[in-house]
N, C-alpha and C. Protein backbone atom coordinates (compact mmCIF):
# COMPACT_ATOMS: atom_id res chain seq x y z
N UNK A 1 -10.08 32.78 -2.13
CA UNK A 1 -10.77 31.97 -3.13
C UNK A 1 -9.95 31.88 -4.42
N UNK A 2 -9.59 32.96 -4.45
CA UNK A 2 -8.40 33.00 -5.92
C UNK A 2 -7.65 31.83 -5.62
N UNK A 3 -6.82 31.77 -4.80
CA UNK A 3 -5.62 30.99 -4.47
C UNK A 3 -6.40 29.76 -4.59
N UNK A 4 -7.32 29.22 -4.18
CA UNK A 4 -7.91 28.16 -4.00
C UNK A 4 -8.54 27.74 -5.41
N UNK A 5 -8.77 28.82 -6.49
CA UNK A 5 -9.18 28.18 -7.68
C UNK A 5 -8.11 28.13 -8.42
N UNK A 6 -7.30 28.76 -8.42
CA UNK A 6 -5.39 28.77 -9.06
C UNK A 6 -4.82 27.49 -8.97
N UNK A 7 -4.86 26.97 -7.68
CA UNK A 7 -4.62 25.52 -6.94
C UNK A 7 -5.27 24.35 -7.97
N UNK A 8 -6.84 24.46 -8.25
CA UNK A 8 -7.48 23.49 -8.94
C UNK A 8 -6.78 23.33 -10.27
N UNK A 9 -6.59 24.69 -10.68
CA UNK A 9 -6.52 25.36 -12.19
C UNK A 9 -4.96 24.25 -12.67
N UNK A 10 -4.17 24.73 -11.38
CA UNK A 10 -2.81 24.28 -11.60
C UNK A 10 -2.88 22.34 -11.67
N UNK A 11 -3.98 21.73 -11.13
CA UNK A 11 -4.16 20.32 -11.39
C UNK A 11 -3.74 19.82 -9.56
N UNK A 12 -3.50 21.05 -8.91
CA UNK A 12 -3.67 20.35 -7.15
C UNK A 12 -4.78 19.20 -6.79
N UNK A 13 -4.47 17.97 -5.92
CA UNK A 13 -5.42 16.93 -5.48
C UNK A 13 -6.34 17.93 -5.10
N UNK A 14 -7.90 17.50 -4.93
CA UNK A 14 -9.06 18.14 -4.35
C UNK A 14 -8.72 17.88 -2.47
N UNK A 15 -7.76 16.63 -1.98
CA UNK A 15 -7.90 16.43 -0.98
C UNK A 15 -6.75 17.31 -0.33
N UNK A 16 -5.64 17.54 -0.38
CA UNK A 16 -4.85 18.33 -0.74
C UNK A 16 -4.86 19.80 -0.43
N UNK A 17 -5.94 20.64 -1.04
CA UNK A 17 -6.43 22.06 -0.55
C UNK A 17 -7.15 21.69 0.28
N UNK A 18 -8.36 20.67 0.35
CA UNK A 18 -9.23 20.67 1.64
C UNK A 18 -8.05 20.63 2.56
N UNK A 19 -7.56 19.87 2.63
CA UNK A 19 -6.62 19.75 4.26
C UNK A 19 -5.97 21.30 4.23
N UNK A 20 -5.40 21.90 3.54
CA UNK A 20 -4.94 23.21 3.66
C UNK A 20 -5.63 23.88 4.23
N UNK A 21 -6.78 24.02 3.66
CA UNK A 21 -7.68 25.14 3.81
C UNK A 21 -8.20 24.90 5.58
N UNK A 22 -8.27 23.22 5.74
CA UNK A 22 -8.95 23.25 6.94
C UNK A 22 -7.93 23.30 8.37
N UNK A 23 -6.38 23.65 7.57
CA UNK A 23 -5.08 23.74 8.79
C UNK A 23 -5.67 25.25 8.78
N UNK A 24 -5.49 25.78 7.50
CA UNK A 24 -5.32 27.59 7.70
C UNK A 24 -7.03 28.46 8.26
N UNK A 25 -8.14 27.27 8.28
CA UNK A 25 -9.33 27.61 9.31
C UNK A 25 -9.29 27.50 10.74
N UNK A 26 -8.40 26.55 11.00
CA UNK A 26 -7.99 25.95 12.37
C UNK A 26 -7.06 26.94 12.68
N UNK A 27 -6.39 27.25 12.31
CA UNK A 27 -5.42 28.22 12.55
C UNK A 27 -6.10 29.80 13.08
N UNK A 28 -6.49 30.44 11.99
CA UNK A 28 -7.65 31.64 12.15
C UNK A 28 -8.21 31.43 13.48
N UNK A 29 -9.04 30.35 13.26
CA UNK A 29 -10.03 29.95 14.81
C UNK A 29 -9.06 30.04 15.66
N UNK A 30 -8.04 29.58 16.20
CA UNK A 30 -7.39 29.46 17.33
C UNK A 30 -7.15 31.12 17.74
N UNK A 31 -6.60 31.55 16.41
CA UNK A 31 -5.98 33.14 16.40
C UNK A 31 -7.07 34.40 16.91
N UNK A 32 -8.32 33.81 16.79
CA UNK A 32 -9.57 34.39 16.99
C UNK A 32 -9.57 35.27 15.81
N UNK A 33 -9.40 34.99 14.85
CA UNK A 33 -9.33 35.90 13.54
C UNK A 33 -11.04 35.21 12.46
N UNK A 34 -11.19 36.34 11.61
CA UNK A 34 -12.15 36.08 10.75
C UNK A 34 -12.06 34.77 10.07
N UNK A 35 -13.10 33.73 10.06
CA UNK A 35 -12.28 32.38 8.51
C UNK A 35 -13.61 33.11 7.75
N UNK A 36 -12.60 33.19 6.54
CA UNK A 36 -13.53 34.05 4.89
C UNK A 36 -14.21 32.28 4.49
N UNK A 37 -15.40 32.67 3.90
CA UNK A 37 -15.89 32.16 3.39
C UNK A 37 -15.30 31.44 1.95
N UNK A 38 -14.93 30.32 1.29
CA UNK A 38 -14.84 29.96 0.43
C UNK A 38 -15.32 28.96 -0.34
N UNK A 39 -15.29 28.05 -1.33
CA UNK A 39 -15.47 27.19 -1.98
C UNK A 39 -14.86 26.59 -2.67
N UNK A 40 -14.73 25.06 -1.98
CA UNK A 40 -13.55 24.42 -1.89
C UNK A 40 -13.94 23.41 -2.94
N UNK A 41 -12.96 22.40 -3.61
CA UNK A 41 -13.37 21.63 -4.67
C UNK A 41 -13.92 20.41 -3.88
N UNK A 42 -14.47 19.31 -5.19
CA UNK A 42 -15.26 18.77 -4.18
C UNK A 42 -14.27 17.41 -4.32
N UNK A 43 -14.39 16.33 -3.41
CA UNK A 43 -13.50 14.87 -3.79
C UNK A 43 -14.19 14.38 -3.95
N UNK A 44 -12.96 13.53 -5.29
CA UNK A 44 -13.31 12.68 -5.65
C UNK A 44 -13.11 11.29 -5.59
N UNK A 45 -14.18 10.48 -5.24
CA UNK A 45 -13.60 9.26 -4.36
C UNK A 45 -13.18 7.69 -5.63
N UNK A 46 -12.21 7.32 -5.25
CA UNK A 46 -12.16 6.72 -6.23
C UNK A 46 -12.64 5.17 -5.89
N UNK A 47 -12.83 4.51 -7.05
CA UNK A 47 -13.78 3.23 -6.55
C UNK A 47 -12.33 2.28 -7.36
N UNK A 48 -11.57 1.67 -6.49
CA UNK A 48 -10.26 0.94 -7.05
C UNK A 48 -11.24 -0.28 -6.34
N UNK A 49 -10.83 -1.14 -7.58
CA UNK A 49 -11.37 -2.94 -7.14
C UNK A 49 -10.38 -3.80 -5.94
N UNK A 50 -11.08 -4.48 -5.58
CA UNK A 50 -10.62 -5.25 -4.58
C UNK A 50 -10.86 -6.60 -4.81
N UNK A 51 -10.19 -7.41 -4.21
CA UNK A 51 -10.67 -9.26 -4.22
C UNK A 51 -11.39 -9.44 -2.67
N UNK A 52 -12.72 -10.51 -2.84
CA UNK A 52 -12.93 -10.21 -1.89
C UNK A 52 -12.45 -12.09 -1.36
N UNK A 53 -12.90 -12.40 0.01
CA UNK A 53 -12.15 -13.57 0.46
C UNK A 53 -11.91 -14.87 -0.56
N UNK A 54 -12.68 -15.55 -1.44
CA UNK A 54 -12.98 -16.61 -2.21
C UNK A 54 -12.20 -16.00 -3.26
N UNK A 55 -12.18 -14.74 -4.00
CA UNK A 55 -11.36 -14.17 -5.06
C UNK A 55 -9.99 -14.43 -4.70
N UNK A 56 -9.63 -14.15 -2.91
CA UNK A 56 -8.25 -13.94 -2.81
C UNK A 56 -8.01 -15.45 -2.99
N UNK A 57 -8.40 -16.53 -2.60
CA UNK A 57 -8.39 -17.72 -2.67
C UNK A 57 -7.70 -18.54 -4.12
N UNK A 58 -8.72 -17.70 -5.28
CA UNK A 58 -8.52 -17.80 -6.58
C UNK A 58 -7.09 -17.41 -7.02
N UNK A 59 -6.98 -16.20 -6.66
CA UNK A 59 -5.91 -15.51 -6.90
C UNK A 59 -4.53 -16.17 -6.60
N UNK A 60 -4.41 -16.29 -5.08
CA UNK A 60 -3.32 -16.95 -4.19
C UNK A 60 -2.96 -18.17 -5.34
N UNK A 61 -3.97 -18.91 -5.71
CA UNK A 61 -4.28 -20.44 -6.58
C UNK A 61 -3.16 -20.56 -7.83
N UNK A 62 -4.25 -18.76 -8.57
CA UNK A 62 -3.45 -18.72 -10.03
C UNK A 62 -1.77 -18.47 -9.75
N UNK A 63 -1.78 -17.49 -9.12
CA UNK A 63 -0.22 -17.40 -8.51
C UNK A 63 0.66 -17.98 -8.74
N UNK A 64 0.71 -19.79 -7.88
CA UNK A 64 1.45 -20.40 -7.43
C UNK A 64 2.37 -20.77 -8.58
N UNK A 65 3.76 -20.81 -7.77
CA UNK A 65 4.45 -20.65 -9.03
C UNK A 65 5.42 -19.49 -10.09
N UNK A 66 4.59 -18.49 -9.87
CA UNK A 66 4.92 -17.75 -10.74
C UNK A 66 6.46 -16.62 -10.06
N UNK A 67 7.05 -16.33 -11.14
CA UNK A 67 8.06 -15.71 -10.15
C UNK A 67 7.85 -14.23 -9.39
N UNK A 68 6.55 -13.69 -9.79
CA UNK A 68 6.20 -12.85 -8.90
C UNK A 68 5.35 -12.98 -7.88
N UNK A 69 5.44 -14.22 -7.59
CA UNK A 69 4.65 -14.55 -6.13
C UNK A 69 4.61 -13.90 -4.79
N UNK A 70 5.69 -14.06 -4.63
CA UNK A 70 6.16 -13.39 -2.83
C UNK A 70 5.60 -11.63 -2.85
N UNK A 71 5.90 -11.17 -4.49
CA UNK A 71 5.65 -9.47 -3.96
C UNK A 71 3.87 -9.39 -3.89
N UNK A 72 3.54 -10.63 -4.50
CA UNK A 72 1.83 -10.21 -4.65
C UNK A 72 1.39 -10.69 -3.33
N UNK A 73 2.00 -11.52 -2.89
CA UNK A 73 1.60 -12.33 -1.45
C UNK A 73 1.87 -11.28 -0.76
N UNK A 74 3.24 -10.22 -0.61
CA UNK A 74 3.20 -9.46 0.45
C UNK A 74 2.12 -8.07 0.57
N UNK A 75 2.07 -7.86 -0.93
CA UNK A 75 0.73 -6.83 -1.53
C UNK A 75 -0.53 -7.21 -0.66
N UNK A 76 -0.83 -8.72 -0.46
CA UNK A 76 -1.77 -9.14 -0.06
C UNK A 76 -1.93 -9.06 1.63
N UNK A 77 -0.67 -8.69 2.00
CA UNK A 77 -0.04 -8.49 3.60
C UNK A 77 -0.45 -6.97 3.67
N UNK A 78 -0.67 -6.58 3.31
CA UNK A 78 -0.90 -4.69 3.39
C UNK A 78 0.36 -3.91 2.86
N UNK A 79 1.04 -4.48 2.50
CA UNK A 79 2.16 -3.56 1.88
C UNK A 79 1.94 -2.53 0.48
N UNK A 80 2.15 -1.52 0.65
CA UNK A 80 2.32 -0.42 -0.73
C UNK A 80 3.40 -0.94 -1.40
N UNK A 81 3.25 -0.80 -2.48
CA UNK A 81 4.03 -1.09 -3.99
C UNK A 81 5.08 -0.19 -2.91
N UNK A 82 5.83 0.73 -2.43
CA UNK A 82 6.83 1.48 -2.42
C UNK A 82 7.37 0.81 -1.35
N UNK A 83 6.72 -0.16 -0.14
CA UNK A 83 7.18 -0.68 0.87
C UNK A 83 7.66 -2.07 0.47
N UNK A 84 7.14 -2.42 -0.52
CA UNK A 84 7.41 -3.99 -1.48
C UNK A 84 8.85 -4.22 -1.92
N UNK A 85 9.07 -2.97 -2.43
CA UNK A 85 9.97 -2.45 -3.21
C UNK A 85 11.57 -2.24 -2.42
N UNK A 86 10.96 -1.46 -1.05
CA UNK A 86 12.31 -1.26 -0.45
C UNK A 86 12.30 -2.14 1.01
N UNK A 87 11.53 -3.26 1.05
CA UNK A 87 11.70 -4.60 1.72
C UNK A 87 12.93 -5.43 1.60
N UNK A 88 13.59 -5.55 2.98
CA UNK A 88 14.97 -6.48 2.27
C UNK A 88 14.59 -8.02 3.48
N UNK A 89 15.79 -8.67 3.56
CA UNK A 89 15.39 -9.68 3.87
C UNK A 89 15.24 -9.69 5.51
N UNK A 90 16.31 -8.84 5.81
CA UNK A 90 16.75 -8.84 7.37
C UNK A 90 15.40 -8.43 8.13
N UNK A 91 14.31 -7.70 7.08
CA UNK A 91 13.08 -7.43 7.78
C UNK A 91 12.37 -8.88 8.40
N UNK A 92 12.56 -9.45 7.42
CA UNK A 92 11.45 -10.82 7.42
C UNK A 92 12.21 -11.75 9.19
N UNK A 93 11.45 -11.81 9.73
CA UNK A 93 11.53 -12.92 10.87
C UNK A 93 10.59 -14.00 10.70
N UNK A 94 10.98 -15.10 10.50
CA UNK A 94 10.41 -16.46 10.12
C UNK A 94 10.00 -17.10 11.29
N UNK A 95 11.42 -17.07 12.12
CA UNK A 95 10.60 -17.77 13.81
C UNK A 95 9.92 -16.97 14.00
N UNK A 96 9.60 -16.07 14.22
CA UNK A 96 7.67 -15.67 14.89
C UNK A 96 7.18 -15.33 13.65
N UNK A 97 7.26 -15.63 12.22
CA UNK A 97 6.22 -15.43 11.86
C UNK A 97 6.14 -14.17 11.20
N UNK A 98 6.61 -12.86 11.11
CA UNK A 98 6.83 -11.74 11.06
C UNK A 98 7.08 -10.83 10.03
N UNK A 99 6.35 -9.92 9.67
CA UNK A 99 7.33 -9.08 8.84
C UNK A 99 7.33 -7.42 9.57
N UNK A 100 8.40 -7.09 9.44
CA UNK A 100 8.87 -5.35 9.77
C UNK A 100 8.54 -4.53 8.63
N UNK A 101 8.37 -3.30 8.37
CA UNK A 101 7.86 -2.72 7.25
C UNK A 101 8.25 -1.32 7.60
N UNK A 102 9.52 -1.26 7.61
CA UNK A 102 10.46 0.15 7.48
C UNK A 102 10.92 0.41 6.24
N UNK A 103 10.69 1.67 5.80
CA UNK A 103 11.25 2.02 4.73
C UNK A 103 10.15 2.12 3.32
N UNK A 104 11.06 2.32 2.18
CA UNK A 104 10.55 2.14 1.26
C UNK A 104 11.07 2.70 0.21
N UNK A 105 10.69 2.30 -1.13
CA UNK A 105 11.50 2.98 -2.41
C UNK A 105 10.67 3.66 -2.99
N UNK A 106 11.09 4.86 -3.87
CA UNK A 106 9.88 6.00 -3.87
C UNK A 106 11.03 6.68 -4.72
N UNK A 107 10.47 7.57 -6.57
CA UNK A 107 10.68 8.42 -6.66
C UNK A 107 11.31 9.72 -6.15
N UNK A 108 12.48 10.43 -6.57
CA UNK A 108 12.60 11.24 -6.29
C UNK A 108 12.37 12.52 -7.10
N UNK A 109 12.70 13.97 -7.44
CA UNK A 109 12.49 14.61 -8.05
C UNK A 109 12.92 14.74 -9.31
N UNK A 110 13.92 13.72 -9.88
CA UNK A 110 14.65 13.45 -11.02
C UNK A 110 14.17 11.98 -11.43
N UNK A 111 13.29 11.76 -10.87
CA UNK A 111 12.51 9.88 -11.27
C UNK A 111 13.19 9.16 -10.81
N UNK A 112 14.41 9.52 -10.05
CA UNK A 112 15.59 7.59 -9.66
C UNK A 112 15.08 7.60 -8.47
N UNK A 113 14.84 6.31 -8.34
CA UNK A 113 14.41 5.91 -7.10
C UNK A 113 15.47 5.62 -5.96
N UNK A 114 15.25 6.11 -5.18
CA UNK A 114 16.04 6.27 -3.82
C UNK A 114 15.14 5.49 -2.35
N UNK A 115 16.08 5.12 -1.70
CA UNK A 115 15.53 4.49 -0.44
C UNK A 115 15.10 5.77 0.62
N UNK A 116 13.79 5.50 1.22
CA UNK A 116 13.68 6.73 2.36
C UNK A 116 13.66 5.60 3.92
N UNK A 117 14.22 6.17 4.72
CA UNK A 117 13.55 5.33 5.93
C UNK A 117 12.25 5.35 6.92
N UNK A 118 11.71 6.42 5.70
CA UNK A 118 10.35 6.73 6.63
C UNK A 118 9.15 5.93 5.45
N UNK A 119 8.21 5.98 6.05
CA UNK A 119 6.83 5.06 4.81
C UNK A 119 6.27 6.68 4.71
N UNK A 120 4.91 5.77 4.13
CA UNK A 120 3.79 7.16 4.02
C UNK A 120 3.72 7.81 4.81
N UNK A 121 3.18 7.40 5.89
CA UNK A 121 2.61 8.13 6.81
C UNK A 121 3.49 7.31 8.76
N UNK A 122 2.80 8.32 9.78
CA UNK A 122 3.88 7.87 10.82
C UNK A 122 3.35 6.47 11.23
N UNK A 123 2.20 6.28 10.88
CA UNK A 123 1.82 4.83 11.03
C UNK A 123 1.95 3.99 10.09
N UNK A 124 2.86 4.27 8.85
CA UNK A 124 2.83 2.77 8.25
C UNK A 124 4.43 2.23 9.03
N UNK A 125 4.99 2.44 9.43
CA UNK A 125 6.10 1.62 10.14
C UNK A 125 5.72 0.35 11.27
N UNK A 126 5.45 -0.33 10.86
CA UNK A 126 4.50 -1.42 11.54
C UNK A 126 5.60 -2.73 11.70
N UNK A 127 4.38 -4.01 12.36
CA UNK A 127 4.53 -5.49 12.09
C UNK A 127 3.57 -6.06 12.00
N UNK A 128 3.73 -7.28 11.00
CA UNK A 128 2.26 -8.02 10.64
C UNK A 128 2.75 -9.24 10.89
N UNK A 129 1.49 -10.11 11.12
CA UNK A 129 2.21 -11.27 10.83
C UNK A 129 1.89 -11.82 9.60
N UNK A 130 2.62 -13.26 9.30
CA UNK A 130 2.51 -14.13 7.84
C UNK A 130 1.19 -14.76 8.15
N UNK A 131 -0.18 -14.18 7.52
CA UNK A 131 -1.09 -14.46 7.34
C UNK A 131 -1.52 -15.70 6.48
N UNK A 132 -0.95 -15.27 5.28
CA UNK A 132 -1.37 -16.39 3.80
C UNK A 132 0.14 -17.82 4.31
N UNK A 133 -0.32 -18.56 4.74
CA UNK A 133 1.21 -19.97 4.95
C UNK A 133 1.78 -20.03 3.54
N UNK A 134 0.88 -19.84 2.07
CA UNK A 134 2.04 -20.38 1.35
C UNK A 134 3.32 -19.16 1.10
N UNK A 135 3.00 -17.55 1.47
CA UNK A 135 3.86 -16.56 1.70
C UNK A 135 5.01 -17.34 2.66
N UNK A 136 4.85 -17.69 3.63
CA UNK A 136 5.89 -18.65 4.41
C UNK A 136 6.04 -19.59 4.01
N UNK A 137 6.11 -20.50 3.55
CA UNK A 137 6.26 -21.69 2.57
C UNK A 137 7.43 -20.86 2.02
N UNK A 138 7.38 -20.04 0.65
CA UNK A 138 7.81 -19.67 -0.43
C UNK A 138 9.01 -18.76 0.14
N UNK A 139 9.06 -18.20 1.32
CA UNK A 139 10.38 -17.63 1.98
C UNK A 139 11.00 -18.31 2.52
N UNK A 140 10.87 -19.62 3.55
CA UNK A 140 11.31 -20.67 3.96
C UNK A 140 12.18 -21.20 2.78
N UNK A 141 11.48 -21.51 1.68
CA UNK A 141 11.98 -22.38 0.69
C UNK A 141 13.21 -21.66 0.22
N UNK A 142 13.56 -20.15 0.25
CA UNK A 142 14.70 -19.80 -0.41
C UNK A 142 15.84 -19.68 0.14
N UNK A 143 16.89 -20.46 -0.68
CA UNK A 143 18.12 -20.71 0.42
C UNK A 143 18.17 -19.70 0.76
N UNK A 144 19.15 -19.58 2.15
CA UNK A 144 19.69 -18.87 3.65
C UNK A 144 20.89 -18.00 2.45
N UNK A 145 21.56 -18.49 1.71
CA UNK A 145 22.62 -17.77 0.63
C UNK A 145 21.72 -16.70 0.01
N UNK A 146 20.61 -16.90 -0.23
CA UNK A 146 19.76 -15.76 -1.44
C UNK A 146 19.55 -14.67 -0.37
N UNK A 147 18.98 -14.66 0.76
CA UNK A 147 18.47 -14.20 1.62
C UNK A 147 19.21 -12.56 2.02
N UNK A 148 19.19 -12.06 1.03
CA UNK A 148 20.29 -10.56 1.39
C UNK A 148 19.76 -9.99 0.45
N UNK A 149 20.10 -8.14 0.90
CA UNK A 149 19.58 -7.45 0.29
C UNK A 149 17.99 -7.42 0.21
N UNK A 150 17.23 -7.21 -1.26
CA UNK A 150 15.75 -6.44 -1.58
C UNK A 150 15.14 -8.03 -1.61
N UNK A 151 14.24 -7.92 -1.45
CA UNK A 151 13.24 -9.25 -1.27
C UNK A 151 12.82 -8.48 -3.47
N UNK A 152 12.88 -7.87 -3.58
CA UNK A 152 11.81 -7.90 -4.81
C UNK A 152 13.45 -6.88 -5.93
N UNK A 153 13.46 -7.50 -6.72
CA UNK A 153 14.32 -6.50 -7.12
C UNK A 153 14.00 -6.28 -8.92
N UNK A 154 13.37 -6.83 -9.30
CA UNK A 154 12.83 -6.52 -10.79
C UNK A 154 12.04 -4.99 -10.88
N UNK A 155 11.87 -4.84 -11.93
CA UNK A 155 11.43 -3.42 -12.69
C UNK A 155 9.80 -3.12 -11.96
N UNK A 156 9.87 -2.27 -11.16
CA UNK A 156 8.21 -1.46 -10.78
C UNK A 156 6.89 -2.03 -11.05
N UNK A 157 6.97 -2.12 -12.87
CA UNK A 157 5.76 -1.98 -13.79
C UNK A 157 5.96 -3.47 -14.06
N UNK A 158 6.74 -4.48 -14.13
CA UNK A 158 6.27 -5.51 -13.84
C UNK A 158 5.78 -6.29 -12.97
N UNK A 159 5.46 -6.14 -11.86
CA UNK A 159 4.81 -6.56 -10.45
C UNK A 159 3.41 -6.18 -10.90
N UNK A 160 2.78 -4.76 -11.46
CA UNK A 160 1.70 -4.17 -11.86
C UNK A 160 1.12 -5.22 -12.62
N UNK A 161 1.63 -5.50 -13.79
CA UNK A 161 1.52 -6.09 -15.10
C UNK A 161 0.93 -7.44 -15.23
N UNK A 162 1.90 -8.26 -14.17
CA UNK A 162 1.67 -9.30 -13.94
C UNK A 162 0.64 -9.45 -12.89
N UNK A 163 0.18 -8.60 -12.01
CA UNK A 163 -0.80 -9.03 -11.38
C UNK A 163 -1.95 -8.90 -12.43
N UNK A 164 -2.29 -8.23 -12.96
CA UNK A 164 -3.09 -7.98 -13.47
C UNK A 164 -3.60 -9.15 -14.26
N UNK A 165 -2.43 -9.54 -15.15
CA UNK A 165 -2.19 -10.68 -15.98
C UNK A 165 -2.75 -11.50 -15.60
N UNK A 166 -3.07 -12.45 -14.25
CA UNK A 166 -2.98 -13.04 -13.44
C UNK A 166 -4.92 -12.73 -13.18
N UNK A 167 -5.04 -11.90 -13.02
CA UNK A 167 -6.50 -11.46 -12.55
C UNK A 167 -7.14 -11.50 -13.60
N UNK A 168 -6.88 -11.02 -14.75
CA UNK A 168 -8.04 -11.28 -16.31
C UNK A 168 -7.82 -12.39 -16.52
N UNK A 169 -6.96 -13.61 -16.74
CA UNK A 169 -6.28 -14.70 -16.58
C UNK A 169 -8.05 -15.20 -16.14
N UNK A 170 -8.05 -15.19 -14.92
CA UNK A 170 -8.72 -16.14 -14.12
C UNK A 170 -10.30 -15.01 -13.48
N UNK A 171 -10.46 -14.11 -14.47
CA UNK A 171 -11.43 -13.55 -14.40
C UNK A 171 -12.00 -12.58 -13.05
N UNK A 172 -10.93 -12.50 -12.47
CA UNK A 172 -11.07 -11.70 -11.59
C UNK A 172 -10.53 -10.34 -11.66
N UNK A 173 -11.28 -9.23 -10.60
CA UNK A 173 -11.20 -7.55 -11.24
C UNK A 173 -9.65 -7.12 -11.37
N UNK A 174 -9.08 -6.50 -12.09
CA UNK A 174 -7.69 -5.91 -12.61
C UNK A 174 -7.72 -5.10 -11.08
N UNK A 175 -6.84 -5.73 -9.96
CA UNK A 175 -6.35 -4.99 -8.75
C UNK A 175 -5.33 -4.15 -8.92
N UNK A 176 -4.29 -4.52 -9.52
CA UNK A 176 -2.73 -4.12 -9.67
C UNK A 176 -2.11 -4.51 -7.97
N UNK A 177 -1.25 -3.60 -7.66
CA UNK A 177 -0.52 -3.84 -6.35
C UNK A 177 -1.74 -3.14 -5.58
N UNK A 178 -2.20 -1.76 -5.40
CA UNK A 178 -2.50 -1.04 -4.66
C UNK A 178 -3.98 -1.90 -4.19
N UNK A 179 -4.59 -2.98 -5.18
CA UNK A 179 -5.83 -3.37 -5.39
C UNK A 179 -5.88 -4.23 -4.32
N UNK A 180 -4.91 -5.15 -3.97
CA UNK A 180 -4.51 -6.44 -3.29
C UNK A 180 -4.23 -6.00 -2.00
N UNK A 181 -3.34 -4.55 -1.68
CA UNK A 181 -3.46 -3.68 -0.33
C UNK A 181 -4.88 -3.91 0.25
N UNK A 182 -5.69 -3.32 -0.42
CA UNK A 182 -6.76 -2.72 -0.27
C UNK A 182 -7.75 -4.50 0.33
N UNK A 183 -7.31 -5.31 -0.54
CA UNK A 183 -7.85 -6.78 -0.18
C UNK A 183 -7.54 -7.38 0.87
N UNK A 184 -6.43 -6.95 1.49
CA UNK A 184 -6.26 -7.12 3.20
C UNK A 184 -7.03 -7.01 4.02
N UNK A 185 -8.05 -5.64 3.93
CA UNK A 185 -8.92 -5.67 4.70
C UNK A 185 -10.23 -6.67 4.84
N UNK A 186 -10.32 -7.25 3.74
CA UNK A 186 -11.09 -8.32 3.16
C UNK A 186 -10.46 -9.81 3.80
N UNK A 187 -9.34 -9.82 3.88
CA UNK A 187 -8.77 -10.90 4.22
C UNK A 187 -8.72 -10.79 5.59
N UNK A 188 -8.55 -9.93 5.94
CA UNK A 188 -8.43 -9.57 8.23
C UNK A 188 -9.47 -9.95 8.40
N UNK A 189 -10.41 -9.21 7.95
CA UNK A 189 -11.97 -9.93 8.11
C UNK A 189 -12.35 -11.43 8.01
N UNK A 190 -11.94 -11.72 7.26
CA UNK A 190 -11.91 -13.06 7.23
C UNK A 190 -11.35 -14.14 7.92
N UNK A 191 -10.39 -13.54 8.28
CA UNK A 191 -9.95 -14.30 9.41
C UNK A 191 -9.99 -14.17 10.95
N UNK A 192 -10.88 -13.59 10.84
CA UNK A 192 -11.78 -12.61 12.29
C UNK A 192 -10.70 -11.54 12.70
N UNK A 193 -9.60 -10.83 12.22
CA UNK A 193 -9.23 -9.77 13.02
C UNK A 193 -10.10 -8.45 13.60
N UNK A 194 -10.06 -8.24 14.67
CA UNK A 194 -10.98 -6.31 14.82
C UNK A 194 -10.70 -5.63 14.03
N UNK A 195 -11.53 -4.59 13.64
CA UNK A 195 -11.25 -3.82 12.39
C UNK A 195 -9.82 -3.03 12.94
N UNK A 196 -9.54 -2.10 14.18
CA UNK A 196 -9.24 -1.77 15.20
C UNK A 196 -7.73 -2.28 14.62
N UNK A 197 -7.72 -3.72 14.98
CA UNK A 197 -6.43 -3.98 14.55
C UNK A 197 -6.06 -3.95 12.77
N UNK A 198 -6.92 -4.44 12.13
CA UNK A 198 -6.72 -4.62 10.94
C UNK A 198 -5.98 -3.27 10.60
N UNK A 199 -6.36 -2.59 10.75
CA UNK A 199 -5.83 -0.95 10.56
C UNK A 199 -4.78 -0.55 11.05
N UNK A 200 -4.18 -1.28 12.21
CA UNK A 200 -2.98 -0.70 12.40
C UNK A 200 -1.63 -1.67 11.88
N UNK A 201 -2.56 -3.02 11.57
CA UNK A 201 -1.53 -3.96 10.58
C UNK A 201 -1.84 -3.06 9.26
N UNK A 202 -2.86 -2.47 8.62
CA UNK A 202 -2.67 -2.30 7.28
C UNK A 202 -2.14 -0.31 7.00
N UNK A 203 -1.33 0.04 8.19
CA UNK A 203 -0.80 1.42 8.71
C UNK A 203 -2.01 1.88 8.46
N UNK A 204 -3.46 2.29 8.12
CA UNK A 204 -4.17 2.97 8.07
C UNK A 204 -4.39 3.86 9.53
């Protein structure tokens, strides 16, 4: 229990020790050993806004145009700000339609961002397809010469900024990147995908 309130004390996620605690119960159990009683913190769930289908509509609308289009369109594809980021072009397949979603750019322990070849988790390494047409439109349109290297190569906190911009703009809830992820599932739905699949296009 010490260790487990030390953990809180120190500013550890609440989700974080639960999973610990419930490897090192699983563990005990297997071992046929005592699991001690403790008290674990509680989570906290966070309520991040979403667009829902007619919003994304709005949104896609205010967009057009703007030079951060393609990263909010792909935000809108299920991509994490970190998979946005370390997206290059050779991913994108246009004849079928396609995007690959290896990799990603991510902090390291000194703040410079470095490429990893793994995502979050073992399921975000996926393929989706180009859902929203004007996302294909707007990659089509850029010469075959541009087409190398990072699909997104401007500063982090402006992709944030500007979505946002974009959403009080036109009165809809402040998503940021992670908000517009999250609006995928809103959009699969909408376009009748199974939840089933939606989830393994959005790596969940």
């Amino acid at each position: 229990q010490k260790i487990i309130d030390d953990e809180v004390k120190a500013g550890i996620k609440s989700k974080t020790i639960r999973n610990s605690s419930s490897l090192l119960e699983s563990s005990l159990e297997y071992a046929k050993l005592p699991v001690p009683t403790v008290a674990l913190p509680a989570l906290i769930k966070s309520n991040r806004p979403w667009l829902d289908a007619d919003q994304i509509k709005t949104f896609v609308k205010a967009m057009e145009g703007n030079e951060y289009e393609i990263p909010a369109l792909l935000a809108l594809h299920s991509l994490r700000r970190s998979e946005i980021f370390g997206l290059t072009w050779d991913k994108i397949d246009l004849k079928n339609n396609l995007i690959r979603v290896e990799g990603s750019i991510v902090s390291d322990e000194n703040s410079k961002q470095v490429f990893k070849e793994t995502n979050k988790t073992k399921n975000s390494r996926r393929t989706i397809p180009i859902m929203i047409p004007r996302l294909k439109e707007l990659l089509e349109a850029t010469p075959k010469s541009k087409r190398k290297g990072k699909i997104y190569t401007q500063p982090q906190n402006y992709l944030w900024e500007e979505i946002n911009r974009i959403c009080e703009a036109n009165d809809l809830p402040l998503v940021g990147v992670h908000g517009l992820r999250h609006s995928f599932a809103g959009l699969a739905h909408h376009v009748g995908l199974p939840e089933q699949e939606a989830m393994l296009l959005g790596g969940w």
